[in-house]
N, C-alpha and C. Protein backbone atom coordinates (compact mmCIF):
# COMPACT_ATOMS: atom_id res chain seq x y z
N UNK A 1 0.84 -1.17 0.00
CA UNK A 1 0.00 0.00 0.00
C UNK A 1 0.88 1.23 0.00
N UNK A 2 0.26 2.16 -0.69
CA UNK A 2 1.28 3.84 -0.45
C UNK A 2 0.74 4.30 0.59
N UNK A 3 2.00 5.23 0.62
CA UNK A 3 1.91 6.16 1.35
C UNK A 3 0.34 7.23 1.73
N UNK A 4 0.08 6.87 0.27
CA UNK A 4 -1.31 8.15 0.12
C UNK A 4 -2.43 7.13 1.14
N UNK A 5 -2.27 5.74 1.10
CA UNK A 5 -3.21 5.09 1.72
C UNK A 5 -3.75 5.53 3.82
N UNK A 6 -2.41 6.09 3.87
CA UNK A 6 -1.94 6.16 5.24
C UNK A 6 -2.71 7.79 5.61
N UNK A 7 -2.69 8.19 4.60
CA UNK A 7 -3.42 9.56 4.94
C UNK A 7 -4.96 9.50 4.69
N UNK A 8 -5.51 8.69 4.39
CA UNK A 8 -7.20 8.87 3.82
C UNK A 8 -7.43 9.41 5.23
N UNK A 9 -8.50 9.88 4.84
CA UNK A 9 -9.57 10.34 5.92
C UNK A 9 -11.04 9.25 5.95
N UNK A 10 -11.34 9.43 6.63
CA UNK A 10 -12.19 8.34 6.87
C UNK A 10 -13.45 8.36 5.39
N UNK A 11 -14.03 9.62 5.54
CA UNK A 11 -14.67 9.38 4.10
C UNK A 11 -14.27 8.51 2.79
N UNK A 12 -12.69 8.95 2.94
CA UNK A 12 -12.30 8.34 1.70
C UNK A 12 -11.53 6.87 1.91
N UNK A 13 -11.31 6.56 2.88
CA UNK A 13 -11.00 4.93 2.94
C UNK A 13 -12.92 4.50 3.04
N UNK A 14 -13.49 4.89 3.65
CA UNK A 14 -14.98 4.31 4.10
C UNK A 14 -15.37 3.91 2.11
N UNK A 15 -14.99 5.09 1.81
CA UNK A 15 -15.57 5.26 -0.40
C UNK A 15 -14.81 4.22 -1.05
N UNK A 16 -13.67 3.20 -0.58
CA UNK A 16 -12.97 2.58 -1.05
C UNK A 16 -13.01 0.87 -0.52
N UNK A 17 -13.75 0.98 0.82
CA UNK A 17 -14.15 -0.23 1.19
C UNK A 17 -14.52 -1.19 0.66
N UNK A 18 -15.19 -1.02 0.01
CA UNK A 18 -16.42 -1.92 -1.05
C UNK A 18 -14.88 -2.80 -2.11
N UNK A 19 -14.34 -1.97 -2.43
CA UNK A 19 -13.17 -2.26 -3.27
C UNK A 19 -12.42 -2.97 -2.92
N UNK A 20 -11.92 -2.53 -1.39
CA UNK A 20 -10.84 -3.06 -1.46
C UNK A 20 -11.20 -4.61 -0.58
N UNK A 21 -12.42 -4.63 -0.33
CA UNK A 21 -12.87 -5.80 0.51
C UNK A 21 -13.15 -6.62 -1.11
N UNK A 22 -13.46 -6.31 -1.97
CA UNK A 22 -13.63 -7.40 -3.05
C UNK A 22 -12.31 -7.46 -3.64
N UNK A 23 -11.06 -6.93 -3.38
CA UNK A 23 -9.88 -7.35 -4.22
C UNK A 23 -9.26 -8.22 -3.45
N UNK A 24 -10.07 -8.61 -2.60
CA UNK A 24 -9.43 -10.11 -1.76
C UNK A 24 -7.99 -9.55 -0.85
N UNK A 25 -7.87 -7.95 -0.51
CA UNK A 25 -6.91 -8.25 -0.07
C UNK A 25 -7.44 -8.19 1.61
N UNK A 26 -6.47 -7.82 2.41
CA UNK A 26 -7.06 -8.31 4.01
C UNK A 26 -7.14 -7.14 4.38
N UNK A 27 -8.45 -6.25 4.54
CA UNK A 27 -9.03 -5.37 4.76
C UNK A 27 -8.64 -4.52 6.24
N UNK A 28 -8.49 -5.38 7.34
CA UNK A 28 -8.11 -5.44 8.68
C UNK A 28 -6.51 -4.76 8.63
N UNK A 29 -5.58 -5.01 7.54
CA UNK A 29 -4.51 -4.98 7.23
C UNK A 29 -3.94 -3.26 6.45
N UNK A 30 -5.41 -2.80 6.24
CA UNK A 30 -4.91 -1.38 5.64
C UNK A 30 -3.62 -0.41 6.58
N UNK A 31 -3.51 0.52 6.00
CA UNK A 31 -2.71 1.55 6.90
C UNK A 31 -3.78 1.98 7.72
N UNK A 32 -4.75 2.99 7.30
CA UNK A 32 -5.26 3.83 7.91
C UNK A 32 -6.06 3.32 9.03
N UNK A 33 -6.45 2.03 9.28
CA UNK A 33 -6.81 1.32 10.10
C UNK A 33 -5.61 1.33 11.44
N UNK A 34 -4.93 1.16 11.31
CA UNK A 34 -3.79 1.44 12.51
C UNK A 34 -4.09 2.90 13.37
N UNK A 35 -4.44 4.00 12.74
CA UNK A 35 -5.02 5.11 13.27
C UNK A 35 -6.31 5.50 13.82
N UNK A 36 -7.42 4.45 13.10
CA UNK A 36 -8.75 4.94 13.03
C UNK A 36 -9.55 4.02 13.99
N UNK A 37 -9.92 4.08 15.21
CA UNK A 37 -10.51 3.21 16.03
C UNK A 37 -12.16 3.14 15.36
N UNK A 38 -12.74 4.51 14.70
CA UNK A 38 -13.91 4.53 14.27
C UNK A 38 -13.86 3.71 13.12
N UNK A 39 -13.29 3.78 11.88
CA UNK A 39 -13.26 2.68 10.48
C UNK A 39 -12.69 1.37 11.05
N UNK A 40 -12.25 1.38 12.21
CA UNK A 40 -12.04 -0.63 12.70
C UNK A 40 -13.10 -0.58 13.21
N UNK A 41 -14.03 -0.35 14.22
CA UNK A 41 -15.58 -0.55 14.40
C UNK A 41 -15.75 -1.06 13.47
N UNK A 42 -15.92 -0.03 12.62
CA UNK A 42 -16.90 -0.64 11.40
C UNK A 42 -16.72 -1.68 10.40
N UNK A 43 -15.54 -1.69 9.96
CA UNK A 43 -15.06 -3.04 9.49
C UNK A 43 -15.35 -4.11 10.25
N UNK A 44 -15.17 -3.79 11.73
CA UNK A 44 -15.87 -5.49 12.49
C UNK A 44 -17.14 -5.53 12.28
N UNK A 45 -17.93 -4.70 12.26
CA UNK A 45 -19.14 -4.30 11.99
C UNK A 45 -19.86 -5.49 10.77
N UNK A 46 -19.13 -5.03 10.00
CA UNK A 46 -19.16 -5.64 8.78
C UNK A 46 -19.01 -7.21 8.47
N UNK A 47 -17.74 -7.10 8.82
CA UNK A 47 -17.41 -8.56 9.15
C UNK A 47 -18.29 -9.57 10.11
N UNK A 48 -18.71 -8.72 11.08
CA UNK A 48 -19.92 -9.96 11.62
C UNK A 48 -21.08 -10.08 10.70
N UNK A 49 -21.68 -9.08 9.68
CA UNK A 49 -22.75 -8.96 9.16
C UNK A 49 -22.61 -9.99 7.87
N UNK A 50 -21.31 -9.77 7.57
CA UNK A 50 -21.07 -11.10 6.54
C UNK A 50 -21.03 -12.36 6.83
N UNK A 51 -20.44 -12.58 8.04
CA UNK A 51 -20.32 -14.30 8.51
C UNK A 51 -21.70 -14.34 9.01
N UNK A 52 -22.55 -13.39 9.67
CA UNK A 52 -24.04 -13.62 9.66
C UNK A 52 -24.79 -14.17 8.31
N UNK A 53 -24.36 -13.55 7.22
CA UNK A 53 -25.26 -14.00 6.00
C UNK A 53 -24.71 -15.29 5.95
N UNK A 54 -23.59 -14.97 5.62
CA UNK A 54 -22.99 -16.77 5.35
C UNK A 54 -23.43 -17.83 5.78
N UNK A 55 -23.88 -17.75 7.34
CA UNK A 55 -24.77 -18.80 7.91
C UNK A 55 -26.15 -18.99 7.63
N UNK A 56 -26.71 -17.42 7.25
CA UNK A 56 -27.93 -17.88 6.87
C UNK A 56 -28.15 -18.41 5.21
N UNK A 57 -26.88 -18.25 4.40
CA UNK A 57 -27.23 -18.65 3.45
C UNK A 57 -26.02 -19.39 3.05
N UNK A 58 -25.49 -20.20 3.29
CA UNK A 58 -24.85 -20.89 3.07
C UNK A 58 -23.93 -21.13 1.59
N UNK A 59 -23.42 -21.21 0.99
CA UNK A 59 -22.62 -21.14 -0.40
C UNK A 59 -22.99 -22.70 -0.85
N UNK A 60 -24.43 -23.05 -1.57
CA UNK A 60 -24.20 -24.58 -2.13
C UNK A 60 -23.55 -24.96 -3.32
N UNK A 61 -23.35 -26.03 -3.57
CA UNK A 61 -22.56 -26.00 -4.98
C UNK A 61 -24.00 -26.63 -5.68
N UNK A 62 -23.82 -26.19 -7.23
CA UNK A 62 -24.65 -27.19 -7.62
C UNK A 62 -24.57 -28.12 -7.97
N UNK A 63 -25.51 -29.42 -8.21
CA UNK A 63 -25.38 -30.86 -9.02
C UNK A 63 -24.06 -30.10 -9.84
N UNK A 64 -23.32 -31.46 -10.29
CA UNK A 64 -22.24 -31.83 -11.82
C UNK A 64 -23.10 -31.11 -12.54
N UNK A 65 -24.53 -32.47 -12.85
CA UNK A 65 -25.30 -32.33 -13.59
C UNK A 65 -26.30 -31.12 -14.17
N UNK A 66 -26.11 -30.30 -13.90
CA UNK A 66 -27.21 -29.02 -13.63
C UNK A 66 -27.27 -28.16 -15.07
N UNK A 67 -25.96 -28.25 -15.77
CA UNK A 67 -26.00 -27.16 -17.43
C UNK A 67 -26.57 -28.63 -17.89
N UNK A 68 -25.88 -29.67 -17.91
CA UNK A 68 -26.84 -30.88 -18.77
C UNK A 68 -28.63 -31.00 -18.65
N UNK A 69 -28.92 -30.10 -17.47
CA UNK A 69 -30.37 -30.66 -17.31
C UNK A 69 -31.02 -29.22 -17.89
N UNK A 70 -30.51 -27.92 -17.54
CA UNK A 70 -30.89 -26.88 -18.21
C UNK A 70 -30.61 -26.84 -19.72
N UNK A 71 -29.62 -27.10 -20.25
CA UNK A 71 -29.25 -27.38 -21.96
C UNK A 71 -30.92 -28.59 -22.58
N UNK A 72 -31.05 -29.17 -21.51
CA UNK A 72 -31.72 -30.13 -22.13
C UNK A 72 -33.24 -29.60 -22.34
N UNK A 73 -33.44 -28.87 -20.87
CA UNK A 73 -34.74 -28.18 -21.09
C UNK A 73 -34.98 -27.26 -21.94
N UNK A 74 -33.92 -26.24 -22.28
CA UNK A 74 -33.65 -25.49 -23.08
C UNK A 74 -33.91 -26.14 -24.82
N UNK A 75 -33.53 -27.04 -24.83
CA UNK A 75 -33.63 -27.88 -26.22
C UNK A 75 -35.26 -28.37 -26.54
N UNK A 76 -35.69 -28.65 -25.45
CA UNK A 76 -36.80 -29.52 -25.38
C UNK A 76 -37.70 -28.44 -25.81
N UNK A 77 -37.36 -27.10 -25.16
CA UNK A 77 -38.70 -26.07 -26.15
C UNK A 77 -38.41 -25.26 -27.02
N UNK A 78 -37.38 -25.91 -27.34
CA UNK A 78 -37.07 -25.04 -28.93
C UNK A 78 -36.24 -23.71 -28.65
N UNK A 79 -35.57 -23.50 -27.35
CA UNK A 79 -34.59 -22.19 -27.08
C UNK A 79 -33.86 -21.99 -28.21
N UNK A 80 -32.83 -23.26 -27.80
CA UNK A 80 -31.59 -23.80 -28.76
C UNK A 80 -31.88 -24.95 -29.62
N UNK A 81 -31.19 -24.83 -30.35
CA UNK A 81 -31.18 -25.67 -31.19
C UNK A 81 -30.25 -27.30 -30.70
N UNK A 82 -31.01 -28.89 -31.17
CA UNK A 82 -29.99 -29.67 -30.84
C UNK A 82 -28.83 -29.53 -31.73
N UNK A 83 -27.90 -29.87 -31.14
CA UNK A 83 -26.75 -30.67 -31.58
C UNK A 83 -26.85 -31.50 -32.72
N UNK A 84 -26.21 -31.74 -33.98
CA UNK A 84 -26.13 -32.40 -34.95
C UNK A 84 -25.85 -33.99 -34.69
């Protein structure tokens, strides 16, 4: 991280959250977090609200089978076309 990271102000790390929590890197780990007792609240904040969903919705995988059974339904009313 730069230097510039170490100076945000809370608005502007808070405007970048979303980001930097989806670039997989470790959010907990920023600079400006070392300074900001209010943006670590809230990141825990967060973090419980996610492992909350997670439990309520769990990540299933689907069947193997599942494009074979949609391709097929798909065929059956004339979406796509079969296969030669």
């Amino acid at each position: 991280m730069s230097d510039q990271a170490i100076t945000l102000n809370c608005g502007e790390f808070q405007g970048q959250l979303a980001e930097l929590i989806g670039s997989g890197e470790i959010a907990a780990d920023h600079p400006h977090l070392r300074t900001c007792v209010q943006c670590r609240m809230l990141l825990s904040d967060l973090e419980t609200i996610a492992e909350a969903a997670r439990q309520l919705f769990p990540i299933v995988e689907p069947p193997d089978d599942l494009w074979e059974h949609i391709e097929s339904r798909l065929k059956n009313q004339g979406q796509i076309a079969p296969e030669d």
